[in-house]
N, C-alpha and C. Protein backbone atom coordinates (compact mmCIF):
# COMPACT_ATOMS: atom_id res chain seq x y z
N UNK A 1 145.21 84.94 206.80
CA UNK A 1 144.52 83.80 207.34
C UNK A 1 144.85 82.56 206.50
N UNK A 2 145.17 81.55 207.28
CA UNK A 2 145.45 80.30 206.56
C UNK A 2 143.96 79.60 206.16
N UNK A 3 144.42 78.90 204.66
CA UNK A 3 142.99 78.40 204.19
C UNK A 3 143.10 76.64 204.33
N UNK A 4 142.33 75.91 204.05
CA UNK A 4 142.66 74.33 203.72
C UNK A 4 141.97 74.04 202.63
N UNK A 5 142.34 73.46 201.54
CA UNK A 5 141.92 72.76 200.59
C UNK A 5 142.41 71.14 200.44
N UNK A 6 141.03 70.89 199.70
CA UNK A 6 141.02 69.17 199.71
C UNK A 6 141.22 68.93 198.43
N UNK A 7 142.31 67.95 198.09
CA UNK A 7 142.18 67.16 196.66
C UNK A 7 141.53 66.12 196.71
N UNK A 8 140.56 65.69 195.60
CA UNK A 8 139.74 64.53 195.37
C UNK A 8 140.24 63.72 194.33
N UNK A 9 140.73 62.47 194.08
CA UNK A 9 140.92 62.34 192.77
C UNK A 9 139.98 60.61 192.82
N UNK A 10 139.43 60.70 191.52
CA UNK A 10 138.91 59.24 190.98
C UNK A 10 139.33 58.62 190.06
N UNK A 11 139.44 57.56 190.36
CA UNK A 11 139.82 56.38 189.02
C UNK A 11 138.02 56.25 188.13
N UNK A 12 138.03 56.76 187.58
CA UNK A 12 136.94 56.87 186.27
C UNK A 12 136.95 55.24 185.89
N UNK A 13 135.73 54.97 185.37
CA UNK A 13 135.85 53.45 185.23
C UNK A 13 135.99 53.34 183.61
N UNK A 14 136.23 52.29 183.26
CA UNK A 14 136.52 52.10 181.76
C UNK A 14 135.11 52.83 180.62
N UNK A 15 134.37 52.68 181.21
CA UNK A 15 133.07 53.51 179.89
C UNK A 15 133.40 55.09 179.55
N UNK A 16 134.25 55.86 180.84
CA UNK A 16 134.31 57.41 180.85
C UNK A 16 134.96 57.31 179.26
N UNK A 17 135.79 56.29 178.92
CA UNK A 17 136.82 56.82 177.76
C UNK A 17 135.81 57.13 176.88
N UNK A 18 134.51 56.85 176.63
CA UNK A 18 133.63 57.14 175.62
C UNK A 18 132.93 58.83 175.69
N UNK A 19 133.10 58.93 176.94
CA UNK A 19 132.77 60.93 177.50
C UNK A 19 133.71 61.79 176.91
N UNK A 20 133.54 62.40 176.72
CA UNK A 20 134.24 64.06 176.12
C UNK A 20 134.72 64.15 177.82
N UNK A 21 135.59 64.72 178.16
CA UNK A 21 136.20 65.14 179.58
C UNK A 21 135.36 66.27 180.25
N UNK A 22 134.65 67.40 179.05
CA UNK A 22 134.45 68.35 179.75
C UNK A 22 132.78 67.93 180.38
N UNK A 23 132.57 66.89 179.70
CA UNK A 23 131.09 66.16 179.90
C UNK A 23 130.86 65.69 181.38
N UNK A 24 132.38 64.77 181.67
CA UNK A 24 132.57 64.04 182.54
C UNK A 24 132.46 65.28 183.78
N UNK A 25 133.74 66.66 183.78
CA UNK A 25 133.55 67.54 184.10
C UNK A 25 132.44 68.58 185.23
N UNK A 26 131.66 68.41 184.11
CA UNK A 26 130.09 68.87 184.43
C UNK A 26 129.01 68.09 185.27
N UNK A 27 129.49 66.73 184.96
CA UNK A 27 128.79 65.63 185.97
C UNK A 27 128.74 65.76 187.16
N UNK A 28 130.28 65.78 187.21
CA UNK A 28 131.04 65.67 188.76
C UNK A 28 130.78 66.83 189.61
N UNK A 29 130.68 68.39 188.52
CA UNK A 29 130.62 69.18 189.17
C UNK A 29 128.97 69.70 189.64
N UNK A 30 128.23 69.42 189.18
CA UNK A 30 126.91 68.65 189.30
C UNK A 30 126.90 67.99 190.78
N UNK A 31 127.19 66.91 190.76
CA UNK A 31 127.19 66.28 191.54
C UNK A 31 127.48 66.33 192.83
N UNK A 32 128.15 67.32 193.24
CA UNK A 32 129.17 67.82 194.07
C UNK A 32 128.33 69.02 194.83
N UNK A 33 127.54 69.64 193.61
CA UNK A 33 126.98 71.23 193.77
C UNK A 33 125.73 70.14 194.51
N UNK A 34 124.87 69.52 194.32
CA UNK A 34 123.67 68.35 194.64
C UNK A 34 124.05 68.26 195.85
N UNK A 35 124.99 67.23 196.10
CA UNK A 35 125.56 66.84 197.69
C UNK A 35 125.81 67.33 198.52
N UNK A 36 126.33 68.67 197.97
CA UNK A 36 126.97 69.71 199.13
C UNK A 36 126.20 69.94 200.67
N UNK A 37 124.92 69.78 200.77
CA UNK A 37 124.42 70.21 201.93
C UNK A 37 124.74 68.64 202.76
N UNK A 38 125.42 67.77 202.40
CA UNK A 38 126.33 66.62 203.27
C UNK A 38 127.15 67.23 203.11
N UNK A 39 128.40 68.13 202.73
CA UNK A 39 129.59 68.37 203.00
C UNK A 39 129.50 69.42 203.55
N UNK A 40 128.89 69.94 204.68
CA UNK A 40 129.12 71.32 205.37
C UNK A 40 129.99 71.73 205.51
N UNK A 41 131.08 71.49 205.43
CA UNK A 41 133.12 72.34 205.77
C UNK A 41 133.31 72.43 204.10
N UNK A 42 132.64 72.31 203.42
CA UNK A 42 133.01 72.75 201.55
C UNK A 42 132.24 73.82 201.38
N UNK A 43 133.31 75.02 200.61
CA UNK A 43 132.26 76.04 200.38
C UNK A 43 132.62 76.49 199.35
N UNK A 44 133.37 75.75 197.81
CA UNK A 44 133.12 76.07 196.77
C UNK A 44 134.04 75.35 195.98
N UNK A 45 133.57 74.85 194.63
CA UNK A 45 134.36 73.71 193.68
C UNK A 45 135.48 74.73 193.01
N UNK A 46 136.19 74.88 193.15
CA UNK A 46 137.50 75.59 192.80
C UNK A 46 138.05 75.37 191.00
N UNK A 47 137.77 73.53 190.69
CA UNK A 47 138.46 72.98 189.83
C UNK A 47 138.00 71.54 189.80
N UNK A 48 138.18 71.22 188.74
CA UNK A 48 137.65 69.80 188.41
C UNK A 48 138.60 69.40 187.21
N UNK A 49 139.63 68.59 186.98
CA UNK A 49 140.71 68.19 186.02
C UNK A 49 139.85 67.00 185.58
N UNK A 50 139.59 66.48 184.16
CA UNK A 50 140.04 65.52 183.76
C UNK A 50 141.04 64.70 182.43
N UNK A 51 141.91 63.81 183.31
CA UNK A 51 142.80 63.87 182.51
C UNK A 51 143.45 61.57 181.76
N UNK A 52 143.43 61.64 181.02
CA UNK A 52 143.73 60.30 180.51
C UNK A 52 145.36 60.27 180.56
N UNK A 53 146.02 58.94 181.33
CA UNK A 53 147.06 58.40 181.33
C UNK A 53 147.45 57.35 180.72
């Protein structure tokens, strides 16, 4: 069976540089787990990267 997955990506605003990543991490994934009953076609956070360029 074929699956679909969604990539999300955010531009973090200039204060994140002061977060530990895995902080930032936990927010998002938080956040995500909160909202979910608005995203009815999502049925589980797979991964959450954060990364400085």
């Amino acid at each position: 069976m074929k699956k679909k997955m969604a990539i999300i990506m955010f531009e973090l605003v200039d204060e994140s540089m002061e977060e530990r990543n895995e902080k930032i991490v936990q927010e998002l994934r938080n956040w995500f787990r909160e909202d979910a009953v608005s995203i009815p076609w999502a049925k589980e956070i797979r991964g959450i990267t954060v990364k400085e360029e």
